[in-house]
Protein backbone atom coordinates (compact mmCIF):
# COMPACT_ATOMS: atom_id res chain seq x y z
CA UNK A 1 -11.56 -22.62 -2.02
CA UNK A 2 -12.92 -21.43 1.23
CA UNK A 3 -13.04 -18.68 3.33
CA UNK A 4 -12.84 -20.10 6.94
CA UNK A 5 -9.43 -20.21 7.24
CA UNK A 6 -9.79 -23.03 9.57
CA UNK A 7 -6.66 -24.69 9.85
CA UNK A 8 -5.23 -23.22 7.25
CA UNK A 9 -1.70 -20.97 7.40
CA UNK A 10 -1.79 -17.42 7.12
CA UNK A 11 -0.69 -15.83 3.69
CA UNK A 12 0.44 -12.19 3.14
CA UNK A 13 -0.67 -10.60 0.33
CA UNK A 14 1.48 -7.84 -0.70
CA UNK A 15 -0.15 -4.68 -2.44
CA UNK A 16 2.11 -1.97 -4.13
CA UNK A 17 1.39 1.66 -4.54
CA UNK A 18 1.13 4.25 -7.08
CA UNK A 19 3.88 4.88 -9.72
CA UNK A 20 5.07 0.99 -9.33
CA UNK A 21 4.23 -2.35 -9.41
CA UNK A 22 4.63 -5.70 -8.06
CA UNK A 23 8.29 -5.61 -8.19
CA UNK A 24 8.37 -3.46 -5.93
CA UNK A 25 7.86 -6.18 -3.09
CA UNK A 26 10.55 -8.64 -4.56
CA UNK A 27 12.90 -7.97 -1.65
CA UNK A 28 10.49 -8.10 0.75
CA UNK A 29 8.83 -11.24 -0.99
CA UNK A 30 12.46 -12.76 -1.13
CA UNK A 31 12.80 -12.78 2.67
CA UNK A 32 9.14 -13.70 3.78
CA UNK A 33 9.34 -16.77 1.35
CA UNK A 34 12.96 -17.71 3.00
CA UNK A 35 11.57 -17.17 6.51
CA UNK A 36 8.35 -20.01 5.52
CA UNK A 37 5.78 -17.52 4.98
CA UNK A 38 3.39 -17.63 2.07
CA UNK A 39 3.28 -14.87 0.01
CA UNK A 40 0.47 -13.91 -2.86
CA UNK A 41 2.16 -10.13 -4.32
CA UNK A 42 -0.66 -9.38 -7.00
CA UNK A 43 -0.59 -6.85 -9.50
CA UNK A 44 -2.48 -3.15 -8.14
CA UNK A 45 -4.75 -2.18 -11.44
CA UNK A 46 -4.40 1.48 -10.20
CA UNK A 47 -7.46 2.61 -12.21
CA UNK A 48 -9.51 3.84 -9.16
CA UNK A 49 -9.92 3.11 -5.31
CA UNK A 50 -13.25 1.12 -5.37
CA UNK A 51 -12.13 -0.69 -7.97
CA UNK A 52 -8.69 -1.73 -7.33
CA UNK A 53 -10.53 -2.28 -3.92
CA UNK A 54 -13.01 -5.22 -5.53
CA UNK A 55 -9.96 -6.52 -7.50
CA UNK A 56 -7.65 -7.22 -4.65
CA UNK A 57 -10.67 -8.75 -2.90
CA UNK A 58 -11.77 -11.10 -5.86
CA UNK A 59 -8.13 -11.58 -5.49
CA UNK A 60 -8.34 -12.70 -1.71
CA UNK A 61 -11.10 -14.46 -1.95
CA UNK A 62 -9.83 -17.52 -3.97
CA UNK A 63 -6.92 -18.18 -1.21
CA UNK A 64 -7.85 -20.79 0.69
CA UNK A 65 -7.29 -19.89 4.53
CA UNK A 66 -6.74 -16.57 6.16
CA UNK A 67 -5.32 -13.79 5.12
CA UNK A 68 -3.02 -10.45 5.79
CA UNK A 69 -3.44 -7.73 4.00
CA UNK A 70 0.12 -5.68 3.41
CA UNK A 71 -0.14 -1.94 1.35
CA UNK A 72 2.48 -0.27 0.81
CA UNK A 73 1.65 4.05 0.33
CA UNK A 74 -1.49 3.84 -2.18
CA UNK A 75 -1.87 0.22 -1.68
CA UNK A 76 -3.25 0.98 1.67
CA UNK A 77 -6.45 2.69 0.93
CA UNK A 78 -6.77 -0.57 -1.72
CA UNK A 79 -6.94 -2.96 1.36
CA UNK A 80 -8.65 -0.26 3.90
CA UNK A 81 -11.22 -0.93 1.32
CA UNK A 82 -10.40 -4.74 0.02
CA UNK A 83 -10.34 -6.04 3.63
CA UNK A 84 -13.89 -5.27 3.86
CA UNK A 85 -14.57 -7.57 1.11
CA UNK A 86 -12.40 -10.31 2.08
CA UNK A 87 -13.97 -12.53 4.75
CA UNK A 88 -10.86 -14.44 4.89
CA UNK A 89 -8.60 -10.88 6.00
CA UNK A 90 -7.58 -11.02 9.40
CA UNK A 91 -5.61 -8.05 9.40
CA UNK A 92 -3.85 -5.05 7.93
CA UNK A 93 -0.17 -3.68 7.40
CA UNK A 94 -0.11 -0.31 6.43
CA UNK A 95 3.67 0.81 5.20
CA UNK A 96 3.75 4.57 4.29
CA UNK A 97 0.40 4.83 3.93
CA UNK A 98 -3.22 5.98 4.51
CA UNK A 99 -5.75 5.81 6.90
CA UNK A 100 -8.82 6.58 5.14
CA UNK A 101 -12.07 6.72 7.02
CA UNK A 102 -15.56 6.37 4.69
CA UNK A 103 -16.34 9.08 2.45
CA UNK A 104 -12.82 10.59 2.41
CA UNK A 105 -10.06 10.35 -0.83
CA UNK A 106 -6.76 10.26 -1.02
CA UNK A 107 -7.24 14.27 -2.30
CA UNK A 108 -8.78 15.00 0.47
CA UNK A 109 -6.52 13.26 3.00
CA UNK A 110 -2.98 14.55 3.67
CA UNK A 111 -2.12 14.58 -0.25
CA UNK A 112 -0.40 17.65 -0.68
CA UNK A 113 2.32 16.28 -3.44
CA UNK A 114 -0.48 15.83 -5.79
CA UNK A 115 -0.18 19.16 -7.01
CA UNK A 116 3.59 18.37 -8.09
CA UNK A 117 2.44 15.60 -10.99
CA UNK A 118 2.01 15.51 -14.54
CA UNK A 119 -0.75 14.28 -17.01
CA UNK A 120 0.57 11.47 -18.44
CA UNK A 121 -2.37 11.33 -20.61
CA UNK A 122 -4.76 14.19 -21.99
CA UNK A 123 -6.17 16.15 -18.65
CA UNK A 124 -9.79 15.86 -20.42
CA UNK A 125 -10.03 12.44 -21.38
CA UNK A 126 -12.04 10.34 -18.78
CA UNK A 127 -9.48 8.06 -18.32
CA UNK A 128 -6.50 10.52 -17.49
CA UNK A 129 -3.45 9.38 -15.90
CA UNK A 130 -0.72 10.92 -13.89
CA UNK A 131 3.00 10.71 -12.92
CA UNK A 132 5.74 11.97 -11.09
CA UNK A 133 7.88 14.66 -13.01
CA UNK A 134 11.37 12.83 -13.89
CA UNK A 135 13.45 15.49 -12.39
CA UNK A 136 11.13 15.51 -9.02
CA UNK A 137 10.84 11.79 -8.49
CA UNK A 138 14.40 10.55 -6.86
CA UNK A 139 13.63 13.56 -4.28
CA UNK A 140 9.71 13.46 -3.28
CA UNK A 141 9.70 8.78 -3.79
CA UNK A 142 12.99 7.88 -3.26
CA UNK A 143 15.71 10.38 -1.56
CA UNK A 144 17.51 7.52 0.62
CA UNK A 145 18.10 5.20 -2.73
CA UNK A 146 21.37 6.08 -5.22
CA UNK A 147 20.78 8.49 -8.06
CA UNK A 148 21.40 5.82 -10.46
CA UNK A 149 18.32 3.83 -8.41
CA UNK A 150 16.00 6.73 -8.69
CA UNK A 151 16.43 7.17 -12.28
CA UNK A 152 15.48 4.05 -13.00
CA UNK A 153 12.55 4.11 -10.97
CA UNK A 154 11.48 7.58 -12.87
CA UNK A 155 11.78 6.52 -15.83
CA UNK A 156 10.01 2.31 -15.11
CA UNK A 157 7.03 4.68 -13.20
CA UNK A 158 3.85 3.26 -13.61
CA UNK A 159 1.13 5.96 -13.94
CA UNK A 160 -2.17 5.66 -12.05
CA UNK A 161 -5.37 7.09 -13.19
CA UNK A 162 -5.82 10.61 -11.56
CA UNK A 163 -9.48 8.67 -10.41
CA UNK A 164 -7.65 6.83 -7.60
CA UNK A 165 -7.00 10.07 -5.85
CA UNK A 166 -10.49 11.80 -6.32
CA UNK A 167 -12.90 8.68 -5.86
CA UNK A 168 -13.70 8.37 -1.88
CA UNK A 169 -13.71 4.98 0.11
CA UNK A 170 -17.12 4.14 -0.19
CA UNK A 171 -17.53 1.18 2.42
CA UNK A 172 -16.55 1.21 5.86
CA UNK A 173 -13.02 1.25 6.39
CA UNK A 174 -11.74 -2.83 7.18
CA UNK A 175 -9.26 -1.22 10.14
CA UNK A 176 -12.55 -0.52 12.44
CA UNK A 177 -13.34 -4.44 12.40
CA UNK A 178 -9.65 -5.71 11.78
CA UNK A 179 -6.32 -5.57 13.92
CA UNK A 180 -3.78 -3.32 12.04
CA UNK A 181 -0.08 -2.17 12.09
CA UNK A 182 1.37 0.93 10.31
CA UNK A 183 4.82 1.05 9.65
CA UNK A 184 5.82 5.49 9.74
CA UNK A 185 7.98 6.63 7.53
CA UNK A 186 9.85 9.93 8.99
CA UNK A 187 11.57 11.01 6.09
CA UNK A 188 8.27 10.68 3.99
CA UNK A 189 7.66 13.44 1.26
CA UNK A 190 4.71 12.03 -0.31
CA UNK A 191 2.86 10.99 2.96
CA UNK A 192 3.66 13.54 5.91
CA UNK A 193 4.50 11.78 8.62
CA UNK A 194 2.72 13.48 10.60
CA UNK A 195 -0.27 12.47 8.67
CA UNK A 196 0.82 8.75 8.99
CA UNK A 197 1.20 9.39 12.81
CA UNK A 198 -2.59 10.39 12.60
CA UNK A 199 -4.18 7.69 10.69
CA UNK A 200 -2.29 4.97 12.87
CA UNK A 201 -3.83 6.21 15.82
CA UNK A 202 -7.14 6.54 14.82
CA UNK A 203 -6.70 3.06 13.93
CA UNK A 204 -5.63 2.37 17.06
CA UNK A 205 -2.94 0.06 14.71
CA UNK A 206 0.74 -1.24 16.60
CA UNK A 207 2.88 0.76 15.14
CA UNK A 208 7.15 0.88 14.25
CA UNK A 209 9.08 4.45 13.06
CA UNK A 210 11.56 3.94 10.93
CA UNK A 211 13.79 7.04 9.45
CA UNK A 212 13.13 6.10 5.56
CA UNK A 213 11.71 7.66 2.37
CA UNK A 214 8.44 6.60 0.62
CA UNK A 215 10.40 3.75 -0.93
CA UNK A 216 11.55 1.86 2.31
CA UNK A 217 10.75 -1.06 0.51
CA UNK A 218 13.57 -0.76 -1.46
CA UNK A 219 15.92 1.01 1.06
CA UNK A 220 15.11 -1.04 3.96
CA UNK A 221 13.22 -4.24 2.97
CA UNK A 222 14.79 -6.22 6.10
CA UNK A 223 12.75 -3.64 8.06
CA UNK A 224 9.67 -3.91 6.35
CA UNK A 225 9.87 -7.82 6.37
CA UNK A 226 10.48 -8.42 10.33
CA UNK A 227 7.67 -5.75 10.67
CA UNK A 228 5.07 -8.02 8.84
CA UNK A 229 6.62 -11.69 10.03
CA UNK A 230 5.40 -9.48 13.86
CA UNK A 231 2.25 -9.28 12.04
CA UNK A 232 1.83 -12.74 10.90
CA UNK A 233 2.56 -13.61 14.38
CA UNK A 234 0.55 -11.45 16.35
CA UNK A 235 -2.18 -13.08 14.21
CA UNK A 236 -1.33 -16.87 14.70
């Protein structure tokens, strides 16, 4: 394993968000693969930022040659951290996400929806989790999938430990160092587009608007996919 990247094609690593997993890439993942491009979509712990930041970046670290960080909502604070690292990251998708500079949370970002979850475990036990209500989740995650879509996505919800909102990034964001895209989702309701707008130019990142919910992976995965193949370009 090595770090260089010399030589070596790039791979996109796929990060999911809150309230999912993996799977959520798989039509995404489906097209990169059939378009040649390597693809590593590990599991997100989603216990807290710095930490789910070190285990994506343990993560990167055994690929041998360089590679592009992709985070989808959530997942993008993991790799705004991750990326820093990773000295094999060469840049950064961000798709209906954050743009977290050091010292700030998720809370104290543009996170207004947080007030609409649940405690999916006891509010006073250290390790407290949270979800999205089931009659709240096809509207504020998923409006432009079906209703039978979003029901299934309630009700498969992963919950994420209520630390991965409150903890702040505590290294310097990878974006400042590293070249980065942001994919804006205007019919957002857990990430204000506006807010997206924001973070994408502070990062000064090449950005695409696209009218889709929080879940434009699954609503418009050809999107998403010829907006990171761009990426994977740019960077070759």
């Amino acid at each position: 394993m090595t770090e260089s990247g010399v030589g070596e094609p790039l791979t996109a690593v796929l990060v999911h968000g809150a309230f999912t997993d993996a799977s959520s890439w798989a039509a995404v993942t489906d097209r990169l693969q059939s378009a040649g491009a390597a693809v590593w979509v590990p599991a997100n712990p989603l216990r807290g930022l710095n930490r789910d930041g070190e285990s994506i970046a343990r993560l990167v670290r055994q690929i041998a040659g360089p590679v592009l960080l992709v985070g989808h909502a959530y997942g993008g604070a993991v790799i705004t951290h991750a990326g820093s690292r990773a000295g094999n990251v060469r840049g950064l998708v961000f798709v209906a996400s954050y743009g977290l500079e050091r010292g700030q949370s998720i809370a104290g970002s543009a996170a207004t929806w947080l007030t609409s979850l649940e405690w999916a475990t006891d509010a006073a036990d250290g390790a407290a989790e949270l979800l999205i209500p089931l009659a709240r989740f096809g509207d504020m995650f998923a409006a432009d999938l079906s209703l039978h879509r979003q029901d299934v996505l309630a009700v498969s919800q992963r919950p994420i430990a209520a630390a991965a909102f409150t903890e702040v990034l505590g290294l310097a964001p990878a974006w400042k160092s590293l070249p980065s895209w942001f994919l804006i989702t205007t019919e957002d309701r857990m990430i204000p587009p506006a807010a997206q707008w924001t973070a994408a130019k502070r990062m000064g990142a090449t950005t695409l608007e696209v009218a889709a919910s929080h879940a434009v992976l699954l609503s418009q995965p050809e999107t998403v996919t010829v907006f990171i193949l761009k990426a994977l370009a740019a960077l070759r």
